[in-house]
Protein backbone atom coordinates (compact mmCIF):
# COMPACT_ATOMS: atom_id res chain seq x y z
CA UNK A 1 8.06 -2.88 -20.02
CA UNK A 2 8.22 0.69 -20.91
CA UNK A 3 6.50 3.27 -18.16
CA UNK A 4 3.72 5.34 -19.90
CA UNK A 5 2.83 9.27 -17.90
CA UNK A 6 0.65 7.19 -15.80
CA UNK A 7 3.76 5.59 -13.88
CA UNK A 8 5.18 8.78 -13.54
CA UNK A 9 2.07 11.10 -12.49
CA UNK A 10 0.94 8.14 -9.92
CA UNK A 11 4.26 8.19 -8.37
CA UNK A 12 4.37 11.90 -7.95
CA UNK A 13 1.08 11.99 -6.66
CA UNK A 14 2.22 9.07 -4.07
CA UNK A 15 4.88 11.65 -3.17
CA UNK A 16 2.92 14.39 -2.71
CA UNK A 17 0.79 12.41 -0.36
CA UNK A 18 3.57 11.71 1.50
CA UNK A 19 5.32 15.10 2.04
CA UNK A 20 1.94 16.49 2.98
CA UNK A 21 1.21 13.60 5.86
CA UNK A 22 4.78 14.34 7.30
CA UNK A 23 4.18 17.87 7.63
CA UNK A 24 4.16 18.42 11.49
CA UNK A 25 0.57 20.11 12.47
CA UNK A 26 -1.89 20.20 15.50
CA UNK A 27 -4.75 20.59 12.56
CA UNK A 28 -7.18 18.47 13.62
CA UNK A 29 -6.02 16.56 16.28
CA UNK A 30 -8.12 14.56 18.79
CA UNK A 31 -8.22 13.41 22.23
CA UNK A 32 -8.21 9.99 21.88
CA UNK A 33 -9.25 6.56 24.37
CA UNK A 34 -6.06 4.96 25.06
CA UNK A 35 -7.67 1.57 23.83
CA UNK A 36 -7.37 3.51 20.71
CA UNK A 37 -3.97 4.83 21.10
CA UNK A 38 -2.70 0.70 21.67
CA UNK A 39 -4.85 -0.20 18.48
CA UNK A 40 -3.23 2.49 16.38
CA UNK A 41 0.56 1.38 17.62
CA UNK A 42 -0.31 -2.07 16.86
CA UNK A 43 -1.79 -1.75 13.69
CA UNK A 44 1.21 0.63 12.99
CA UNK A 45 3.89 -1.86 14.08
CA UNK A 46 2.01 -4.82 11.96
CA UNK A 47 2.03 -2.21 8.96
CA UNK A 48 5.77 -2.03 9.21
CA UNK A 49 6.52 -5.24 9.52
CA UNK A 50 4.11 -6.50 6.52
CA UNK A 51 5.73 -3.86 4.40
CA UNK A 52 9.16 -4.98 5.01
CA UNK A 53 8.60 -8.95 4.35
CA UNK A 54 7.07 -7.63 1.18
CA UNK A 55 9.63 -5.69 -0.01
CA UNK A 56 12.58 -8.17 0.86
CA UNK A 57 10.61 -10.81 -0.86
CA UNK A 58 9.86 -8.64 -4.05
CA UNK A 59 13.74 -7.94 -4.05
CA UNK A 60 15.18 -7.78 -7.35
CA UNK A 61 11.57 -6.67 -8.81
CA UNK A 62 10.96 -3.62 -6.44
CA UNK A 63 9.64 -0.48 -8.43
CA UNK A 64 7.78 2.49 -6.98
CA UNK A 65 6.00 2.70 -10.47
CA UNK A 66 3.25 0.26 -11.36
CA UNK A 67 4.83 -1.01 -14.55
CA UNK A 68 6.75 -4.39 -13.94
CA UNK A 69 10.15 -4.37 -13.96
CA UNK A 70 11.21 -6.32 -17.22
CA UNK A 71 12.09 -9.69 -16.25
CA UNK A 72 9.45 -9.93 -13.53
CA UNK A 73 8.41 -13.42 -12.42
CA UNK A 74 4.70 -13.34 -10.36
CA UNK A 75 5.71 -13.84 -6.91
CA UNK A 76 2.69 -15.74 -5.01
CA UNK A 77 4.40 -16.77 -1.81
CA UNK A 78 4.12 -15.35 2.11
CA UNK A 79 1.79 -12.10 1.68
CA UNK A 80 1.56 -12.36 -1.35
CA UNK A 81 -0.34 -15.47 -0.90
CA UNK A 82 -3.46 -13.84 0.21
CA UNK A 83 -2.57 -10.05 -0.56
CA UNK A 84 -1.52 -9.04 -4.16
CA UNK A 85 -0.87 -5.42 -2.91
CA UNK A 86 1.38 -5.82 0.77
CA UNK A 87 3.41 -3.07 0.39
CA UNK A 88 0.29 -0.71 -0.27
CA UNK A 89 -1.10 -2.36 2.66
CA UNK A 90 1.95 -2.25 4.75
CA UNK A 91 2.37 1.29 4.02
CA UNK A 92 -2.10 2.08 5.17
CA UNK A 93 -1.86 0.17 7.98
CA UNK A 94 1.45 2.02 9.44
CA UNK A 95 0.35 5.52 8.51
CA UNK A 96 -3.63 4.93 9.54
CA UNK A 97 -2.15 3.25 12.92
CA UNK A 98 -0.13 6.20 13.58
CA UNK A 99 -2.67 8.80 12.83
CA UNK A 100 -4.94 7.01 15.40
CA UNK A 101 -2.19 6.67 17.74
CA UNK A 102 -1.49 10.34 18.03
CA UNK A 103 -5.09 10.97 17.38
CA UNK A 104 -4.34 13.20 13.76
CA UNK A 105 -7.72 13.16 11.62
CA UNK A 106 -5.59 14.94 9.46
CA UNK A 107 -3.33 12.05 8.85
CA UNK A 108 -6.14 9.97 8.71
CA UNK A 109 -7.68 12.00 5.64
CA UNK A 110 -4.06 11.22 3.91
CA UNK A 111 -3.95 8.15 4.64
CA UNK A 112 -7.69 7.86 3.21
CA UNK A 113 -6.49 10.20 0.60
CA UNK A 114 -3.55 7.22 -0.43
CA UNK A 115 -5.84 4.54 -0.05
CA UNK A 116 -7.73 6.48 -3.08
CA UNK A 117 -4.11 6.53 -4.95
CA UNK A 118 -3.37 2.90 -4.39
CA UNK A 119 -6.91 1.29 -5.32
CA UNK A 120 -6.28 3.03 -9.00
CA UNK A 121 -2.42 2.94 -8.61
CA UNK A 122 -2.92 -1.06 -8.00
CA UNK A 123 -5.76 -1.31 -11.27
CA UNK A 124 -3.46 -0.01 -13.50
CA UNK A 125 -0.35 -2.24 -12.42
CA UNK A 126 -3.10 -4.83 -12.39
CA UNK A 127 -3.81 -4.49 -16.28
CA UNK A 128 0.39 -4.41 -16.44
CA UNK A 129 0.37 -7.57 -14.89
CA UNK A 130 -2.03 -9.78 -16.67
CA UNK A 131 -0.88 -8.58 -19.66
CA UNK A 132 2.83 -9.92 -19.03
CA UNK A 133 1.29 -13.25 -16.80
CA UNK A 134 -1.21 -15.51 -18.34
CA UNK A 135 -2.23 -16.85 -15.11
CA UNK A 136 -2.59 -13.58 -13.50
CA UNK A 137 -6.60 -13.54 -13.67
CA UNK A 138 -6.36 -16.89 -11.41
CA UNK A 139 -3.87 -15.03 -8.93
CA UNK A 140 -6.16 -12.54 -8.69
CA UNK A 141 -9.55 -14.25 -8.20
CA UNK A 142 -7.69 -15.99 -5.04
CA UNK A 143 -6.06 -13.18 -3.49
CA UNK A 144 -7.59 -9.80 -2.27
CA UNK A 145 -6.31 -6.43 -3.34
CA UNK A 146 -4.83 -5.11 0.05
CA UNK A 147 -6.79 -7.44 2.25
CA UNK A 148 -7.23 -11.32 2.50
CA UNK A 149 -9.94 -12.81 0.88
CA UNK A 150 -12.84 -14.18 2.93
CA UNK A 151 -14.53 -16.03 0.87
């Protein structure tokens, strides 16, 4: 499929968000429980590791922009099972986990600030995808955008 402005000005933006959350700063730091410290690694660690399996498993079809890749088959297996967005996920998880482990609210704002990003990032790539796969809309009525579906 050919990328519209939209790829390119979401993945920019993704960037941005990026740079900006690396930038070493006290800025609103917090003292922090160290319950919440051990929640954050964990929840950093399980980030990592869910954004890893994704990408192997999306191999081939891997694209920071939200158009497919042409020749894209719909992959439904491991996360992708119950998460149509893992990497997204993958990528919250770590960077919330380690804002709360060092106790950063200002990486937590950019990590709410991606969260934003991704929830239009991932509508868009959804109207991609169920344009290219017929049985997309059934995909998505069983999975959850970034988290499992409860019900």
């Amino acid at each position: 499929m050919i990328k519209s402005s939209w790829d390119y000005i979401y993945v920019a933006i993704q960037l941005i968000l990026f740079v900006i959350y690396i930038i070493p700063t006290t800025a609103l730091s917090f003292s922090t429980y160290e319950i919440l410290k051990n929640i954050g690694l964990i929840t950093l660690i399980l980030g990592v590791l869910l954004g890893i399996i994704s990408l192997l498993q999306l191999n081939k079809h891997l694209s920071p922009f939200p158009t497919p890749v042409s020749g894209s088959e719909l992959i439904r297996g491991y996360a992708y099972k119950y998460i149509r967005h893992p990497i997204y996920t993958g990528i919250l998880f770590a960077l919330f986990g380690y804002g709360l482990h060092i106790g950063s609210a200002y990486k937590l704002i950019i990590t709410s600030a991606l969260l934003i990003l991704f929830f239009f990032k991932s509508k868009y790539e959804e109207k991609k995808l169920t344009s290219i796969f017929i049985d997309y809309p059934i995909y998505k009525k069983r999975t959850g955008r970034f988290l499992p579906k409860l019900f």
